[in-house]
Protein backbone atom coordinates (compact mmCIF):
# COMPACT_ATOMS: atom_id res chain seq x y z
CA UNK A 1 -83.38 -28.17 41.24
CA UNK A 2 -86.55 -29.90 43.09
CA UNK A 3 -86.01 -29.83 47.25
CA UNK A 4 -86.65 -33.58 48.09
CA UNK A 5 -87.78 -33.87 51.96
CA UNK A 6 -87.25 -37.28 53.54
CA UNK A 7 -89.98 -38.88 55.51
CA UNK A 8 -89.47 -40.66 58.87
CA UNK A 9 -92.00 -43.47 59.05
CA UNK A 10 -93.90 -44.57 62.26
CA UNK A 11 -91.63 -47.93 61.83
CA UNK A 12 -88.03 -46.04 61.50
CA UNK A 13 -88.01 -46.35 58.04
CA UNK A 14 -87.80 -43.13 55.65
CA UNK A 15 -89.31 -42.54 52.11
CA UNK A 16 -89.74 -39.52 50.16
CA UNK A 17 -91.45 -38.31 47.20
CA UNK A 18 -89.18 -37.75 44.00
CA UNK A 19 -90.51 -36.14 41.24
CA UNK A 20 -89.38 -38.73 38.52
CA UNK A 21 -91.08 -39.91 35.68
CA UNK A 22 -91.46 -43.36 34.84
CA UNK A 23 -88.94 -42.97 31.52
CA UNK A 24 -86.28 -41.46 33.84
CA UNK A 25 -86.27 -44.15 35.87
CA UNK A 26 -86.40 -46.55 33.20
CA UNK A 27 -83.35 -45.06 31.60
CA UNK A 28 -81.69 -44.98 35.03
CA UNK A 29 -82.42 -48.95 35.90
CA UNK A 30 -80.81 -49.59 32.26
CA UNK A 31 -77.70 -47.47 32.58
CA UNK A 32 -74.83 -50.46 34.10
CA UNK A 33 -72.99 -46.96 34.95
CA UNK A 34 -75.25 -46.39 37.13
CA UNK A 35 -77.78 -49.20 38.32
CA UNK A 36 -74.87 -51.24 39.26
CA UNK A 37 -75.58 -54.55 41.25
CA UNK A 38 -74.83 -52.91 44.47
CA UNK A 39 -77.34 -50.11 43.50
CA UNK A 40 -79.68 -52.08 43.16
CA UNK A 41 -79.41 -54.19 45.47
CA UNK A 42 -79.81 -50.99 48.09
CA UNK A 43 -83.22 -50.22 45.78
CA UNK A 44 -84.71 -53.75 46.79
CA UNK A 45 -83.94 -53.50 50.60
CA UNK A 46 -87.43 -53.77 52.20
């Protein structure tokens, strides 16, 4: 289990660091179970 702090930006905006390869997210951005059109339409919110 990795403890993920979120970030409050300057602008209001938060981020955080996730420690996530680039093949898990892969596999998660191809699984329709999960990276559903809502999803990722929340991902690509500026």
């Amino acid at each position: 289990m990795y403890d993920i702090k979120l970030n409050k930006d300057t602008d209001g905006s938060y981020s955080c660091g996730v420690p996530i390869r680039k093949d898990d997210w892969a596999w998660l951005l191809s699984d329709k179970t999960i990276a559903s059109k809502s999803a990722m339409t929340a991902l690509l919110q500026p």
